[in-house]
N, C-alpha and C. Protein backbone atom coordinates (compact mmCIF):
# COMPACT_ATOMS: atom_id res chain seq x y z
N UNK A 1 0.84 -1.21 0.00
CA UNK A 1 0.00 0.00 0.00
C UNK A 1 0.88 1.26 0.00
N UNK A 2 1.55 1.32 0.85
CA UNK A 2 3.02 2.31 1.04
C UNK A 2 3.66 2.43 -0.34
N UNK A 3 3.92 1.50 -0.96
CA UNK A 3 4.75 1.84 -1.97
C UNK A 3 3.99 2.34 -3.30
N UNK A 4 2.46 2.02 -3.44
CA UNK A 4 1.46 2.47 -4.25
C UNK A 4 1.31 3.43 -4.34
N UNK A 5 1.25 4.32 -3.20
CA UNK A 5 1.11 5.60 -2.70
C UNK A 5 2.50 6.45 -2.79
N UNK A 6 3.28 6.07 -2.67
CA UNK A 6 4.85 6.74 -2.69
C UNK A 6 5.00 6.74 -4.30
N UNK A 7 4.69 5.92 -5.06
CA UNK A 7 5.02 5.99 -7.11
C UNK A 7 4.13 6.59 -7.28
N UNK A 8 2.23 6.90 -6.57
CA UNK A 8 1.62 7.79 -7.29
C UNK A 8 1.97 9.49 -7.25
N UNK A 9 2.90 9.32 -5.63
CA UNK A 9 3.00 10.94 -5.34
C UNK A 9 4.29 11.05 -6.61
N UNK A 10 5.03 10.23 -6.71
CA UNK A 10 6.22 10.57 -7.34
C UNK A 10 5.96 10.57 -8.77
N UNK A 11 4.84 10.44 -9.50
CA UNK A 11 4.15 9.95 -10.67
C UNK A 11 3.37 11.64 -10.42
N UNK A 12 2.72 12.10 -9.99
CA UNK A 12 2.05 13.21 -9.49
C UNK A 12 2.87 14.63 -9.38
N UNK A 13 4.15 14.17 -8.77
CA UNK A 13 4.86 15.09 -8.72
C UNK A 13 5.31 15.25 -10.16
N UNK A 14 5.95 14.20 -11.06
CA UNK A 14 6.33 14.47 -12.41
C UNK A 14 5.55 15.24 -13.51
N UNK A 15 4.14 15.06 -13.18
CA UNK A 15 3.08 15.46 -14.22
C UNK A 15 3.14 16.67 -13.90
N UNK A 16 3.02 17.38 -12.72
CA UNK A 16 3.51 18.87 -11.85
C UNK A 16 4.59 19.43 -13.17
N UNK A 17 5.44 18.47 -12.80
CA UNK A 17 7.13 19.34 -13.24
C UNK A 17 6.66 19.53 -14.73
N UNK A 18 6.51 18.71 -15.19
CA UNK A 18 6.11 18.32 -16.70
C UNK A 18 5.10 19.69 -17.49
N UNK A 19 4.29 19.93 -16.48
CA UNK A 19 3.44 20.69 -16.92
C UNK A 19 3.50 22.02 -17.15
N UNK A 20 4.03 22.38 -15.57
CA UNK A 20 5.17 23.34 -15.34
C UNK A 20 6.57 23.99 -16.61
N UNK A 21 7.16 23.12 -16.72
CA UNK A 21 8.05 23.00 -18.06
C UNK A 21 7.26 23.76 -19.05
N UNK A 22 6.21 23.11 -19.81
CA UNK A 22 5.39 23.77 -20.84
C UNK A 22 5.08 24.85 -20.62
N UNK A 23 4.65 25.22 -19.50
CA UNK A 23 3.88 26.72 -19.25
C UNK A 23 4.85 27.61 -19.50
N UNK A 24 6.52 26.88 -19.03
CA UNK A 24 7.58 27.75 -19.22
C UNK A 24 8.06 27.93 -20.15
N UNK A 25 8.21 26.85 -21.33
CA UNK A 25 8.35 27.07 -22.63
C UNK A 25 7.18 28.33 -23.45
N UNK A 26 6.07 28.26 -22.91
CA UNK A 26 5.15 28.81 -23.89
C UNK A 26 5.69 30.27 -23.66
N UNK A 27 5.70 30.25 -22.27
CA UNK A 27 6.38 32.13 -21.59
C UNK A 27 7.29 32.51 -22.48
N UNK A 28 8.57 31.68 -22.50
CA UNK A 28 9.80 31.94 -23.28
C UNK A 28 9.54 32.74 -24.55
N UNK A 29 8.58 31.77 -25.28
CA UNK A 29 8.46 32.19 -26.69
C UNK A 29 8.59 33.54 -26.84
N UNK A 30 7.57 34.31 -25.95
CA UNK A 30 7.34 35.60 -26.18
C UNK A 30 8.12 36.70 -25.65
N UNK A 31 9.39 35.99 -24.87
CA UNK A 31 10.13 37.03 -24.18
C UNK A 31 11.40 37.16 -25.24
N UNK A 32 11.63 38.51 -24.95
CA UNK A 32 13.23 39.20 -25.56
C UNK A 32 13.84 39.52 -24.39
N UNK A 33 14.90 39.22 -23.94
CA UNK A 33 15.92 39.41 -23.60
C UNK A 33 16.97 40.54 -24.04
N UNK A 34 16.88 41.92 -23.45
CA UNK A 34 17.79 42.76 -24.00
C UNK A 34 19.11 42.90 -23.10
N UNK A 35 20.59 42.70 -23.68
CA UNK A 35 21.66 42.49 -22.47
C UNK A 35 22.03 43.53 -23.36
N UNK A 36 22.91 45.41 -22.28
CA UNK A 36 22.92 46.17 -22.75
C UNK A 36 25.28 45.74 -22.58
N UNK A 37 26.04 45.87 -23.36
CA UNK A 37 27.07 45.46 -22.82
C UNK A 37 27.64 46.13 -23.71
N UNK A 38 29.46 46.27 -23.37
CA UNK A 38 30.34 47.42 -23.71
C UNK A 38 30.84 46.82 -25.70
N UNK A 39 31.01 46.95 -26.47
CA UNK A 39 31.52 46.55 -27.48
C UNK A 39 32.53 48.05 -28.57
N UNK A 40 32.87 46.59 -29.03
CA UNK A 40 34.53 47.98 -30.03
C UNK A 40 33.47 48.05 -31.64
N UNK A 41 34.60 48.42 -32.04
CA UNK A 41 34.06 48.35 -33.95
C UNK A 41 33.55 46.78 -34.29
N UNK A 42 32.91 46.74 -35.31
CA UNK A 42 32.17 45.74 -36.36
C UNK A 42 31.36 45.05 -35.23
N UNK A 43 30.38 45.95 -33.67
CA UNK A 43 29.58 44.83 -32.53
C UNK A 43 30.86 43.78 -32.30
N UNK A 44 31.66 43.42 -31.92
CA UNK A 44 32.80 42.61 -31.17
C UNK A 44 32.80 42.75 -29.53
N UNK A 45 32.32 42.02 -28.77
CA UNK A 45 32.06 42.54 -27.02
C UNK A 45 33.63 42.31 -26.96
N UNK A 46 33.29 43.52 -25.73
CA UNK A 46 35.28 43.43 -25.00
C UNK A 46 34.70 42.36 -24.02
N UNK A 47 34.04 41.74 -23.47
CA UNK A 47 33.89 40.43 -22.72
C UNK A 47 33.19 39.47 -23.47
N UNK A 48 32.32 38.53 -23.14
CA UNK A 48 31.25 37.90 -23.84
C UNK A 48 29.83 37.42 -22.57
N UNK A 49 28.73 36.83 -23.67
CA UNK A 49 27.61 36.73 -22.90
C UNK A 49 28.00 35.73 -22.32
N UNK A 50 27.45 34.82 -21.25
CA UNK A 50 26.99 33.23 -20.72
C UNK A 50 26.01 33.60 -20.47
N UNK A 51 25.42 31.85 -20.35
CA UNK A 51 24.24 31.37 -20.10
C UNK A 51 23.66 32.04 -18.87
N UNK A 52 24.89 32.32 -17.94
CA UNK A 52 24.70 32.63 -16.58
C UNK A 52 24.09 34.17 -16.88
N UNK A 53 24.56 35.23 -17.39
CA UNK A 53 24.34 36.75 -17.61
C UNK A 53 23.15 36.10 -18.22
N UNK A 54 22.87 35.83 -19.15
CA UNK A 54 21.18 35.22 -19.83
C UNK A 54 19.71 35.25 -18.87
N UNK A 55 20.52 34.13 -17.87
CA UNK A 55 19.61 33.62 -16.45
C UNK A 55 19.42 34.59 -15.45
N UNK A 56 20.53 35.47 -14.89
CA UNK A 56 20.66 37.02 -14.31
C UNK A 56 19.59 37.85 -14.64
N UNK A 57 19.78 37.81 -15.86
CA UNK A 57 18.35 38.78 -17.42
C UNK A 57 17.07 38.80 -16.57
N UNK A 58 17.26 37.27 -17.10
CA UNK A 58 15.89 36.83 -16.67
C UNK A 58 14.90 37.02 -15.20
N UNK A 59 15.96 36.56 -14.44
CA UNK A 59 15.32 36.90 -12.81
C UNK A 59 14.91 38.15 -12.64
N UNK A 60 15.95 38.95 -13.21
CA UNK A 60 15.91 40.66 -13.32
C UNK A 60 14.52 41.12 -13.73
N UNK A 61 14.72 40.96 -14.69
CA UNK A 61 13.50 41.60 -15.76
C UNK A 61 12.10 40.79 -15.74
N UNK A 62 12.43 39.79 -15.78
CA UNK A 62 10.63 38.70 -15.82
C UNK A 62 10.59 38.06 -14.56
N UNK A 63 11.34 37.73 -14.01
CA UNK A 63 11.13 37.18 -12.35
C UNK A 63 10.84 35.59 -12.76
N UNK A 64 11.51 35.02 -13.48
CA UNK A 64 11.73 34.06 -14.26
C UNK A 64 13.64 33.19 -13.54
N UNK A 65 12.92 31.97 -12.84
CA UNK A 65 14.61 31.69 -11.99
C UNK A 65 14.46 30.43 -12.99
N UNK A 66 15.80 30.21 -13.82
CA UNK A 66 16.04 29.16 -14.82
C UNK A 66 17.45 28.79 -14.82
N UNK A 67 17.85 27.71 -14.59
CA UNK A 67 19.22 27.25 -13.86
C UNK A 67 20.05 26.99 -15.24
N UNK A 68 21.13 27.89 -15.25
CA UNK A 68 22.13 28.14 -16.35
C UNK A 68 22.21 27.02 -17.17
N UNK A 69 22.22 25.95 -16.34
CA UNK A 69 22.80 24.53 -16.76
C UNK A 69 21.72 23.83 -17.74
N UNK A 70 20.49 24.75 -17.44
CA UNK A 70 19.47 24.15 -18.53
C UNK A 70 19.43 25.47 -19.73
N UNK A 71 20.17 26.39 -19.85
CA UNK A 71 20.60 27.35 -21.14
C UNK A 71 21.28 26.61 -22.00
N UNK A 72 21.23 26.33 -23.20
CA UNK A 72 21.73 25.82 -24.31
C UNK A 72 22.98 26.91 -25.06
N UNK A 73 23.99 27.20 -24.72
CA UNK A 73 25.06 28.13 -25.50
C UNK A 73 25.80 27.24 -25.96
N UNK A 74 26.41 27.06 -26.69
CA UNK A 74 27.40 26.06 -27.65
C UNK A 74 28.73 26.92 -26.95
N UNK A 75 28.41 28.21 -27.19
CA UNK A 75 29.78 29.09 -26.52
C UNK A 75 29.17 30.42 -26.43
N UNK A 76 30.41 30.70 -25.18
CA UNK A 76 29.77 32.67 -24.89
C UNK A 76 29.71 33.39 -26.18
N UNK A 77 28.69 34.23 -26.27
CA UNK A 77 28.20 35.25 -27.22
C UNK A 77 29.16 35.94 -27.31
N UNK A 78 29.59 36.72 -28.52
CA UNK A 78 30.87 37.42 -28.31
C UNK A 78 30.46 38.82 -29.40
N UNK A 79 29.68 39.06 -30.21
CA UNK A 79 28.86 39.91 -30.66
C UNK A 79 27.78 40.62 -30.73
N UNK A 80 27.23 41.86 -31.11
CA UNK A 80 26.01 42.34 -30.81
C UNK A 80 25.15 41.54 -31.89
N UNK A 81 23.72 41.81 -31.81
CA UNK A 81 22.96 41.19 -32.65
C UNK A 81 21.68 40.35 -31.69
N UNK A 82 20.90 39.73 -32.72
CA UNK A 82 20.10 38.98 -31.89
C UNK A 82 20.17 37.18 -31.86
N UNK A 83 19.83 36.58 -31.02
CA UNK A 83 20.16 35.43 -31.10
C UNK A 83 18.91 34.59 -30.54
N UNK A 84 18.54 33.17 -30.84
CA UNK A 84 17.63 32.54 -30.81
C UNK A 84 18.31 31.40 -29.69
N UNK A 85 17.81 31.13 -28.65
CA UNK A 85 18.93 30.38 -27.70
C UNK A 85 17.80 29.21 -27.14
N UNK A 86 17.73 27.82 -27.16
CA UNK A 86 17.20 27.04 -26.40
C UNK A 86 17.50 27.08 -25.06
N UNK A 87 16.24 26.00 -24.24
CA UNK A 87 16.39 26.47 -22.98
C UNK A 87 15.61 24.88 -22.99
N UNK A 88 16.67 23.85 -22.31
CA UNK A 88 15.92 22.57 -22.10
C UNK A 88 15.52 22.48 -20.06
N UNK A 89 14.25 22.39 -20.42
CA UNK A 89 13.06 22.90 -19.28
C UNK A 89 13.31 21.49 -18.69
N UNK A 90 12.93 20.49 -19.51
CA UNK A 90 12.36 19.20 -18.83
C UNK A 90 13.01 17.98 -19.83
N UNK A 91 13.13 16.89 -19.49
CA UNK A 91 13.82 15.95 -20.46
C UNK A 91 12.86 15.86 -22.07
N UNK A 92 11.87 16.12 -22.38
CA UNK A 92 11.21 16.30 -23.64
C UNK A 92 10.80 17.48 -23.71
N UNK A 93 11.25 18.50 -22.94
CA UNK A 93 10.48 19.88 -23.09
C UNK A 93 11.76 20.54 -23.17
N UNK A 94 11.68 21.58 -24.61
CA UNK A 94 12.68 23.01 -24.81
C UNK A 94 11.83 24.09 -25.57
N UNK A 95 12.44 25.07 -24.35
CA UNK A 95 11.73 26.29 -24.57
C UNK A 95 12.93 27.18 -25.70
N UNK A 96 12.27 27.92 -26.51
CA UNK A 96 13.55 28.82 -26.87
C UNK A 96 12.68 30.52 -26.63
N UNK A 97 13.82 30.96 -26.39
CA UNK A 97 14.01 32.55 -25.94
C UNK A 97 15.42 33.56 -27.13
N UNK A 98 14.26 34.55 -27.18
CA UNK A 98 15.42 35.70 -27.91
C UNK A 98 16.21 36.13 -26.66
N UNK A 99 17.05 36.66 -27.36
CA UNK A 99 18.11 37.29 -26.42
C UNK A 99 18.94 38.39 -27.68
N UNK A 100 18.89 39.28 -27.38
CA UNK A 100 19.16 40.42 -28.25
C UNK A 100 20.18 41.00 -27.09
N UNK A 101 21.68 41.54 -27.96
CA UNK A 101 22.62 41.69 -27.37
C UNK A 101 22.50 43.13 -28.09
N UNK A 102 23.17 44.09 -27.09
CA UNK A 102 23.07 45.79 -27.81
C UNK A 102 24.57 46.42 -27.42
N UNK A 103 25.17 47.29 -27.68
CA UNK A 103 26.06 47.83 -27.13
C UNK A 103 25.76 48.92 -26.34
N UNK A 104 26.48 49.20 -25.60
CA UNK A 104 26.12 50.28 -24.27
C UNK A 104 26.22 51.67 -25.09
């Protein structure tokens, strides 16, 4: 009986997370991300973005807490411009988010 009850909460709890995930993907869609940062000639940043400054954005501006480690960057941003960035929410769920980089 115990253990019936312990796989439905843990079965219960997943459909939670699961669902959760989506709601967060759908949010994403519609958000831009503006990171205002220092750059030289031809947009070239004198630093670059991470996932982490991305996730910072986010808490900041949308009150949105999304753990770096689920940001998809291949590598730090190193130019101005806009960029299309996945964001894996849940093991079958990815949200993607703009993120538009500007110079100061």
């Amino acid at each position: 009986q115990y253990m019936k009850t312990r796989k439905e909460a843990e079965r219960n709890k997943k459909d939670r997370e699961l669902a959760h995930a989506k709601e967060l993907a759908e949010k994403l869609k519609d958000i831009l991300v503006v990171i205002k940062t220092k750059s030289g000639e031809n947009g070239k940043l004198f630093g670059s973005i991470t996932s982490k400054d991305i996730c910072d954005k986010l808490k900041k501006d949308f009150k949105l807490d999304i753990d770096k480690k689920k940001v998809v960057l291949p590598e730090p941003i190193k130019s101005t411009g806009g960029f299309e960035i996945e964001v894996k929410l849940y093991p079958e769920v990815s949200g993607r988010l703009s993120v538009k980089i500007e110079a100061e």
